[in-house]
Protein backbone atom coordinates (compact mmCIF):
# COMPACT_ATOMS: atom_id res chain seq x y z
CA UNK A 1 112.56 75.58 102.66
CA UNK A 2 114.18 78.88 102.01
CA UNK A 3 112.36 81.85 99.75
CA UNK A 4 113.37 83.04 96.59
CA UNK A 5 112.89 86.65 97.30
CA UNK A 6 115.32 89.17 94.98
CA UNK A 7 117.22 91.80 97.30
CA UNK A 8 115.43 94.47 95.02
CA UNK A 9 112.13 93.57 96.07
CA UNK A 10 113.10 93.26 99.66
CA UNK A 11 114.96 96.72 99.77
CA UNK A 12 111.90 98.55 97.91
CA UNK A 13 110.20 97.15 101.61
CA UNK A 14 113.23 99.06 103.46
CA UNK A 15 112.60 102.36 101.68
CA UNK A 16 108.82 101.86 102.09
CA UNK A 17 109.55 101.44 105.82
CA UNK A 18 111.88 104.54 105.78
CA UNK A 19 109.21 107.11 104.06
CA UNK A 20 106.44 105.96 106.81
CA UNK A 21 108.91 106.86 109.49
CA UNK A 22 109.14 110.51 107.86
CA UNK A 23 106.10 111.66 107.29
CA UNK A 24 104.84 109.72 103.94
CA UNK A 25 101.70 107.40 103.41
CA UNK A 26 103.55 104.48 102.00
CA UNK A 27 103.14 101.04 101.09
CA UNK A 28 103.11 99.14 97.92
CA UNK A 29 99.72 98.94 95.48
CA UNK A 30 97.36 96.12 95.05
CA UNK A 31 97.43 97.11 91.60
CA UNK A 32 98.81 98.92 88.63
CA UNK A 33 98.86 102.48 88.01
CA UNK A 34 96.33 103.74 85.09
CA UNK A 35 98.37 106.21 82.51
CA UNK A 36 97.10 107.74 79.20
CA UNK A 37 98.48 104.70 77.28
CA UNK A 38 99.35 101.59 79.44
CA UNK A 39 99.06 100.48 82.82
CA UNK A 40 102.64 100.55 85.02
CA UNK A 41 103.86 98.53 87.56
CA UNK A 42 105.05 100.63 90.81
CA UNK A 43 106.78 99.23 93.29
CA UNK A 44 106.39 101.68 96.33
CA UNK A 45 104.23 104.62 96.35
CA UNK A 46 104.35 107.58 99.06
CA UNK A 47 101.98 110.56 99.43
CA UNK A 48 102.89 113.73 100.59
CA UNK A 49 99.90 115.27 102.81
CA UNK A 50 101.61 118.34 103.90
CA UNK A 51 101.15 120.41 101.00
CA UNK A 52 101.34 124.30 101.11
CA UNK A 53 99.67 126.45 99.58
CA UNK A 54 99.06 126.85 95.70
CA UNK A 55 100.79 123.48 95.88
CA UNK A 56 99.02 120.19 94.64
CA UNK A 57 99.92 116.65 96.93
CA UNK A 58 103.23 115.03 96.19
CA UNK A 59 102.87 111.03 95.12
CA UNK A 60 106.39 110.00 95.13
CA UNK A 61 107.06 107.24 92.65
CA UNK A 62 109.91 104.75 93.99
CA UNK A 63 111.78 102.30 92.21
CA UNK A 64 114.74 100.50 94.47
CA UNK A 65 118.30 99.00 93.29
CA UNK A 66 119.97 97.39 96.26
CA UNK A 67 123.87 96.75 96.28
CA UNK A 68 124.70 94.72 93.42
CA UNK A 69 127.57 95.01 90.22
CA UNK A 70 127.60 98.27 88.66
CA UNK A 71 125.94 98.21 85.22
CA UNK A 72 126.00 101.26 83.18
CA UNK A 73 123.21 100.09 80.73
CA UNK A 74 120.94 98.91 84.08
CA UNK A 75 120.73 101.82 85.71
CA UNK A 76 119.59 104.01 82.75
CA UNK A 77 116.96 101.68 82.03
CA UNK A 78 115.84 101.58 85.55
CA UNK A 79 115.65 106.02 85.00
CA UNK A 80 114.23 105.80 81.71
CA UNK A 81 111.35 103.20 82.91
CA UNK A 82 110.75 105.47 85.62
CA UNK A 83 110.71 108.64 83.02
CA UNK A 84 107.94 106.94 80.94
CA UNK A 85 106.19 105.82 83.89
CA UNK A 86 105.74 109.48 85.11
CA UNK A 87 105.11 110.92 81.70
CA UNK A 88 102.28 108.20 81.01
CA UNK A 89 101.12 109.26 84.52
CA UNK A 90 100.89 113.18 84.46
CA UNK A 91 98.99 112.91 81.00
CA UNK A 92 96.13 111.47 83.14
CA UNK A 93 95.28 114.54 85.37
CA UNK A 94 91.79 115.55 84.88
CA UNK A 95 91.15 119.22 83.78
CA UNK A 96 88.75 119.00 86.72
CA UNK A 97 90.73 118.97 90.14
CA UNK A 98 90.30 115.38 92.14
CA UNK A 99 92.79 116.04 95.12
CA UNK A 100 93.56 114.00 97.52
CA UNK A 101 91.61 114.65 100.72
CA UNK A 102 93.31 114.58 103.81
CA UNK A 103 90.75 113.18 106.26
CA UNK A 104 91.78 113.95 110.15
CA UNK A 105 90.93 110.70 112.61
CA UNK A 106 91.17 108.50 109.79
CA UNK A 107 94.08 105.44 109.50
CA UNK A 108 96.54 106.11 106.79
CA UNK A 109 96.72 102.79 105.51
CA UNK A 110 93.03 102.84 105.18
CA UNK A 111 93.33 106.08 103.17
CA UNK A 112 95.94 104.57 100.65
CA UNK A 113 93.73 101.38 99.84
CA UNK A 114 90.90 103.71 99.10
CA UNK A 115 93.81 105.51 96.88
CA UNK A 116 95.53 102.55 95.43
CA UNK A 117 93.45 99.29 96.53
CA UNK A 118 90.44 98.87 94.26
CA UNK A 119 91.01 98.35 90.76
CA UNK A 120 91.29 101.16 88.53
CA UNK A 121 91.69 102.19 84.57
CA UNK A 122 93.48 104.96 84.55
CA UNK A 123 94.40 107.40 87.51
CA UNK A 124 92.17 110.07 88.19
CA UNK A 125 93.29 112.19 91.26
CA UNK A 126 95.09 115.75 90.29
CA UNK A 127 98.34 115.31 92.06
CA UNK A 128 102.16 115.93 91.20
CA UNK A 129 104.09 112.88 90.10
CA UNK A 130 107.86 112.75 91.38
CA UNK A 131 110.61 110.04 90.78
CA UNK A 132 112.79 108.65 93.25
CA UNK A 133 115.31 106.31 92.68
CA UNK A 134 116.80 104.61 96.13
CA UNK A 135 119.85 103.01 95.47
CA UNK A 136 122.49 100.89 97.94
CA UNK A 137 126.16 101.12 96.06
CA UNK A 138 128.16 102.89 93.08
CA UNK A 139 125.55 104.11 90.50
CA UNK A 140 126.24 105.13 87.24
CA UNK A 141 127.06 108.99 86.97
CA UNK A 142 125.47 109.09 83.34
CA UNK A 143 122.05 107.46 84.60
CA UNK A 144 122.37 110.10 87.72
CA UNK A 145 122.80 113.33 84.86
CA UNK A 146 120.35 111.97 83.09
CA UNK A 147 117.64 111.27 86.18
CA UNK A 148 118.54 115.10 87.51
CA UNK A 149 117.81 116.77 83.99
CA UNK A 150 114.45 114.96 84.38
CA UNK A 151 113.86 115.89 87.74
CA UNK A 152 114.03 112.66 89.00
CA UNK A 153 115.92 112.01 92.55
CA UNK A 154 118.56 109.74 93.39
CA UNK A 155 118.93 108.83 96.96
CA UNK A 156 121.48 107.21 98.10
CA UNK A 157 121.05 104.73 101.58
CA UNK A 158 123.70 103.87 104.07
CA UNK A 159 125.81 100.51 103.24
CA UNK A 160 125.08 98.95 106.48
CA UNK A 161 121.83 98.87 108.50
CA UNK A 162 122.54 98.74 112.67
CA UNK A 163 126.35 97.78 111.96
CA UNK A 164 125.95 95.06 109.43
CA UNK A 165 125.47 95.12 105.44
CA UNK A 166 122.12 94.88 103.49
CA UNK A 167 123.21 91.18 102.23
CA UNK A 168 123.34 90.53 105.53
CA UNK A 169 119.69 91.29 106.69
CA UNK A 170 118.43 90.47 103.32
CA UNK A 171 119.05 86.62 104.50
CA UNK A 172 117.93 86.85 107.82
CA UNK A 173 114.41 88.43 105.99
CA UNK A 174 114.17 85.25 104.25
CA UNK A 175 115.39 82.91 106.92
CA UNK A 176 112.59 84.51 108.97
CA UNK A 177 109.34 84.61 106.35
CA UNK A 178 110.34 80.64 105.75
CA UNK A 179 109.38 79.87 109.26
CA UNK A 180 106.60 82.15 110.07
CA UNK A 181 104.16 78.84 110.33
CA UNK A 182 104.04 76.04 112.50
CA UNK A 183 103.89 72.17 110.80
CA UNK A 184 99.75 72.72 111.10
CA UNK A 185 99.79 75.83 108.86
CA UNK A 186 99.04 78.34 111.10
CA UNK A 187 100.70 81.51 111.73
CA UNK A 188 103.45 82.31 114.67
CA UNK A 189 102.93 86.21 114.01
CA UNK A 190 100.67 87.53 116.49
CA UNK A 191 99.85 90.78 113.51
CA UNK A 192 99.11 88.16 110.79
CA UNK A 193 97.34 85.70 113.12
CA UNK A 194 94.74 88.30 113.56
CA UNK A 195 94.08 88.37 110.16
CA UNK A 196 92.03 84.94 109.35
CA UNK A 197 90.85 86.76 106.55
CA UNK A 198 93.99 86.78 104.75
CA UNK A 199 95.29 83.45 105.35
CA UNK A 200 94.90 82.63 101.95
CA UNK A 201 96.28 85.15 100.94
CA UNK A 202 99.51 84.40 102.71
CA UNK A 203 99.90 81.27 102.15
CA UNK A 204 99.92 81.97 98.57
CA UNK A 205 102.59 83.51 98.62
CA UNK A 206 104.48 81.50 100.71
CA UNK A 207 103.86 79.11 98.57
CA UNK A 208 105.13 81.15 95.56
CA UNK A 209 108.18 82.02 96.65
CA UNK A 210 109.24 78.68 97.68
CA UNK A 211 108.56 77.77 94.24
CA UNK A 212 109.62 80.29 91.68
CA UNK A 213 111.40 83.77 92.03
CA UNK A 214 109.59 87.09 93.16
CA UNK A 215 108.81 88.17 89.01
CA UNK A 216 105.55 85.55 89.26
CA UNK A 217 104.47 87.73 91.79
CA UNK A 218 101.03 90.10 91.02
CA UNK A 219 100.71 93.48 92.68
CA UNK A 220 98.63 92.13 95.04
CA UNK A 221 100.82 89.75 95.96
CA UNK A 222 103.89 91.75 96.40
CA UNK A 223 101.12 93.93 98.81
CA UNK A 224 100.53 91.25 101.00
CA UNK A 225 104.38 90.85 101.21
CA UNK A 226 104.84 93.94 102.09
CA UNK A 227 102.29 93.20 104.92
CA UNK A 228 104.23 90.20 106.37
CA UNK A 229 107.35 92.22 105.99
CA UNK A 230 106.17 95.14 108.19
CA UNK A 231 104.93 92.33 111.11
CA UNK A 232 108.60 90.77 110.60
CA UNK A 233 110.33 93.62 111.72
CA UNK A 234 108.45 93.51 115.05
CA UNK A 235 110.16 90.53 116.24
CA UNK A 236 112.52 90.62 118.20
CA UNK A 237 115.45 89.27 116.12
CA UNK A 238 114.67 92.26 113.61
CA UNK A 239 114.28 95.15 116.29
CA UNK A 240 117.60 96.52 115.60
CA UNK A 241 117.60 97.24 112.26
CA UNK A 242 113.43 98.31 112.72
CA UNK A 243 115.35 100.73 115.50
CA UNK A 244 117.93 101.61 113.01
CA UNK A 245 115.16 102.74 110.12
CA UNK A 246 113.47 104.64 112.82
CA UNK A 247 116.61 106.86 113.42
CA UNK A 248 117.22 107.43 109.52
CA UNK A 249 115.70 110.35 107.88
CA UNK A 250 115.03 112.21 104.56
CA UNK A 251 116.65 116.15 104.88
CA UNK A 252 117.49 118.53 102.23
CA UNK A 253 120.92 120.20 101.13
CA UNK A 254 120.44 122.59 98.38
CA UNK A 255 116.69 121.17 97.70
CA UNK A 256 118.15 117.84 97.07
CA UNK A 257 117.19 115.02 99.26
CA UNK A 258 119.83 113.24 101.30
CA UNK A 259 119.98 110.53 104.10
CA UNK A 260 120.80 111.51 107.43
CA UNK A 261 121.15 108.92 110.41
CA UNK A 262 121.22 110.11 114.10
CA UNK A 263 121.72 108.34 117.42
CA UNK A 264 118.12 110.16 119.46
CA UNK A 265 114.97 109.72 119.78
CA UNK A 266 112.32 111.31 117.68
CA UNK A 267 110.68 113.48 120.02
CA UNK A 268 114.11 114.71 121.14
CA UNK A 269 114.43 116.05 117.80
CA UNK A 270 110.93 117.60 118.22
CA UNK A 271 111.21 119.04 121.17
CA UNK A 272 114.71 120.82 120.30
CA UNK A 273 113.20 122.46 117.03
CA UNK A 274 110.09 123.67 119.35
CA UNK A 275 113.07 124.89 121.74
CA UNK A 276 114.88 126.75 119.41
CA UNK A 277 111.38 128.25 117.83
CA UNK A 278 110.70 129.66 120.91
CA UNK A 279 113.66 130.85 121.69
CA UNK A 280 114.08 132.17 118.13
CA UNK A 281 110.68 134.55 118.45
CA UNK A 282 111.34 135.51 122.01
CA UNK A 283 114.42 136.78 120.93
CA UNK A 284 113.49 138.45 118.13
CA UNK A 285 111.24 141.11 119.63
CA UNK A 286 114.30 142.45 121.45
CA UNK A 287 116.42 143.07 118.51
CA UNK A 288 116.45 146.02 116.23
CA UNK A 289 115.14 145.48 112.74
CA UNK A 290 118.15 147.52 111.53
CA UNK A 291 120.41 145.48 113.10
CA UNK A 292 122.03 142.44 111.85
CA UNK A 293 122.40 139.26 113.81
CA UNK A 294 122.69 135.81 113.14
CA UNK A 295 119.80 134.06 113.58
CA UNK A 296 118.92 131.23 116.26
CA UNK A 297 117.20 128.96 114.36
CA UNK A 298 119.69 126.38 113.65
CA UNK A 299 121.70 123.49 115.62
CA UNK A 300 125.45 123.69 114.78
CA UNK A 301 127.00 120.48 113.94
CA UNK A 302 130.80 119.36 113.61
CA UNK A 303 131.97 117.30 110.64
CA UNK A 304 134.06 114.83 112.46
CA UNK A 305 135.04 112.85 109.23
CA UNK A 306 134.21 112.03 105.44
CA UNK A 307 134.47 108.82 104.27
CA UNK A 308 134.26 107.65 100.58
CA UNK A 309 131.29 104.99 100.18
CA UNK A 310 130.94 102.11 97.67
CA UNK A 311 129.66 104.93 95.47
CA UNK A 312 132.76 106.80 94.65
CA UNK A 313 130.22 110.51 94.12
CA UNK A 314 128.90 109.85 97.50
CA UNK A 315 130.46 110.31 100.72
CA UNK A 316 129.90 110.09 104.47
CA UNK A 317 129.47 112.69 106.34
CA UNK A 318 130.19 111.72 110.40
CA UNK A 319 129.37 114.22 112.74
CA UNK A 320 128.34 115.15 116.45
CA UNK A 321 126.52 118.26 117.74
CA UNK A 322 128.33 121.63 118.83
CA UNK A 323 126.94 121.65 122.42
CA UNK A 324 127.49 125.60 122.99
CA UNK A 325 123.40 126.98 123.40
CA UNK A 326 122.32 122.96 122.14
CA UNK A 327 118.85 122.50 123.52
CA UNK A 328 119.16 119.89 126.33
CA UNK A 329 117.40 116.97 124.37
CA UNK A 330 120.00 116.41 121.55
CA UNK A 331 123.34 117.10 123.99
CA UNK A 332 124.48 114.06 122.20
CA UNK A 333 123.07 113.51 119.03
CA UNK A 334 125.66 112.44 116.40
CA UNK A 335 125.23 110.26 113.42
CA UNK A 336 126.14 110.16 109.43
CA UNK A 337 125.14 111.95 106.51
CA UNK A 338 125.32 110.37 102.81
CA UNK A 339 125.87 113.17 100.20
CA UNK A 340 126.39 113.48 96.56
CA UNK A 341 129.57 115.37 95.70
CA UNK A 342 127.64 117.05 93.35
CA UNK A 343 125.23 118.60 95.82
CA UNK A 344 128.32 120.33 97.43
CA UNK A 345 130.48 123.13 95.50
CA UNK A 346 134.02 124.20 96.55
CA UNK A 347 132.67 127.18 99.00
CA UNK A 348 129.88 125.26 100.88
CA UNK A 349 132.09 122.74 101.84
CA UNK A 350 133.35 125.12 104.44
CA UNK A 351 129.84 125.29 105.80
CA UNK A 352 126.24 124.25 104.78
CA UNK A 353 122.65 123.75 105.95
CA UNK A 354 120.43 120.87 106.19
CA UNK A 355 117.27 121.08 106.67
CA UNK A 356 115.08 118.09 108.28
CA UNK A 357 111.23 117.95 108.34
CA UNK A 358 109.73 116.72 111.38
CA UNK A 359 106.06 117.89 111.28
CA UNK A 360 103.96 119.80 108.92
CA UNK A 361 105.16 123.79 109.47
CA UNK A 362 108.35 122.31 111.39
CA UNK A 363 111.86 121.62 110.86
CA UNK A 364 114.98 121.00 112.22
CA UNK A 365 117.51 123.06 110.23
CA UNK A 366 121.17 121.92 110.95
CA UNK A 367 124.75 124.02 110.21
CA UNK A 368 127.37 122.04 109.37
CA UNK A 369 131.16 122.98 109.56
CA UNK A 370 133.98 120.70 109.83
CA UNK A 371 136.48 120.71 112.43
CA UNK A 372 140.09 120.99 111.48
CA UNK A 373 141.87 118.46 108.93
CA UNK A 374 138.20 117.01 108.87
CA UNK A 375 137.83 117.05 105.15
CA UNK A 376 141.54 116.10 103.57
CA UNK A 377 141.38 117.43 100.52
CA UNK A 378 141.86 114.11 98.52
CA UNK A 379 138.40 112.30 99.84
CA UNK A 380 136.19 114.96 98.29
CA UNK A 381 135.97 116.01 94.76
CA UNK A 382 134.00 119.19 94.07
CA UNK A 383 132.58 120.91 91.21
């Protein structure tokens, strides 16, 4: 019997998946967050360790809205829900700090159900709350002014995941959790038939979703999901689209965060920004401090394309690397980058910088320019 699991629910997962792969402590609660006045319902919560200084730990706050109709009066709810949610939220910090202690040699996951397992009244940690909305698809430009003057994020995600479209792997997801036990009720997962102690637990919800749609799910439920989710994606029938999350990043143009998708290895990516750090400093002690030179520090890229996506304010970005003084280990990197035409003005079209974290203190910072009759003038619409 199939499952009744909503895309929503099932693309909150992919985003979840995506901020583990870049540096976040993510998952979903086992509970509801504690405001001043109510208790809220989060989907997907990730934590920021890598604070600097004078700077309190980031919890982002995610809500998801896969590819579906567009609906003006939907997606401002789905900003204005999140607005109240981080309102309620900040008017919890206690005027004693509680921060969030990042414990070396401990597991992460064990450090977010201390965080957001146990039940809890109201939140008492001193951290800064931030919004994200994920979205798959054309949102509405009013709900995207209205998120930005309240400092809440839109993200935008590719359209297709390892060559095929969300819908696509959405079914294939459900297909998969309907027959992850045999006729005698036990487990074919080799992750989840380690843990007897949760068999319960996920059978529960098996049973749940075969019966009724994913709203009669609790938080703890829609944890435990989450779980089976995460050992799904180790199978082999889901290994290219785990491969293709792997190789899909959050980077910044402008401070705003963007999706960027590339075709290497993680610690190729490393080892080039250690590359050109070295080589950056090394150089640097031979120049004159009067003298101006253009710094070493970044990978030059070539816009290939741009592509309009279902979102008519986002395009696609395609480009490859510039291979003149390219550290060896991305010689061939190329992939996609999804950006909001209103991240872009009329003058860094002609050239702009991305910047992508890869480990606290560490970045990749990219240049991209775009080669000729890359950009026709008709795809793009600037402010």
């Amino acid at each position: 019997m199939s499952l009744n699991i909503p895309g929503d629910k099932l693309f909150e997962y992919l985003v979840a998946y995506i901020l583990r792969n870049n540096g976040y402590i993510a998952g979903v609660p086992r509970r509801r967050l504690g405001g001043r006045g109510t208790q809220h319902e989060v989907g997907v919560i990730g934590i920021d360790l890598n604070n600097s200084p004078f700077c309190l730990n980031t919890v982002l706050l995610v809500s998801a809205r896969g590819p579906v109709t567009p609906n003006n009066i939907f997606d401002m709810q789905l900003v204005r829900n999140l607005k109240g949610t981080l309102l309620d939220l900040e008017q919890t910090l206690p005027s004693r700090r509680e921060l969030i202690r990042d414990l070396l040699d401990n597991n992460r996951g064990d450090l977010f159900h201390r965080i957001y397992g146990g039940k809890k009244i109201r939140e008492t940690l001193t951290v800064n709350y931030v919004g994200g909305i994920f979205v798959s698809g054309e949102f509405s430009y009013q709900a995207w002014e209205y998120a930005n003057a309240h400092g809440i994020y839109i993200v935008h995600l590719p359209d297709f995941f390892a060559g095929n479209p969300i819908g696509y792997w959405h079914h294939k997801i459900c297909c998969a959790m309907s027959n992850i036990m045999d006729e005698q009720g036990n487990f074919i997962l080799s992750g989840l038939a380690k843990k007897t102690k949760k068999f319960a637990d996920f059978q529960e919800i098996i049973n749940l979703l075969q019966a009724s749609p994913e709203s009669q799910l609790k938080p703890e439920h829609s944890h435990d999901l989450f779980t089976i989710f995460n050992e799904l994606l180790r199978t082999e029938i889901m290994i290219p689209m785990a491969r293709h999350m792997q190789r899909t990043a959050l980077a910044t143009i402008n401070g705003y965060p963007v999706i960027i998708e590339y075709n290497v290895g993680y610690k190729a990516l490393l080892d080039a920004a250690l590359t050109i750090y070295e080589r950056k400093i090394r150089t640097i002690k031979s120049v004159v401090p009067a003298t101006t030179y253009k710094p070493l520090d970044v990978v030059h890229l070539k816009i290939i394309s741009v592509t309009p996506t279902k979102d008519t304010q986002v395009c696609k970005f395609t480009y490859k690397v510039d291979k003149e003084s390219v550290p060896t280990s991305i010689q061939n990197l190329s992939g996609a980058v999804y950006i909001p035409n209103t991240v872009l003005d009329k003058r860094s079209m002609k050239k702009f910088r991305l910047k992508m974290p890869l480990k606290a203190g560490l970045s990749l910072v990219c240049e991209f320019a775009p080669q000729a009759d890359a950009i026709p003038s008709s795809t793009l619409t600037v402010s």
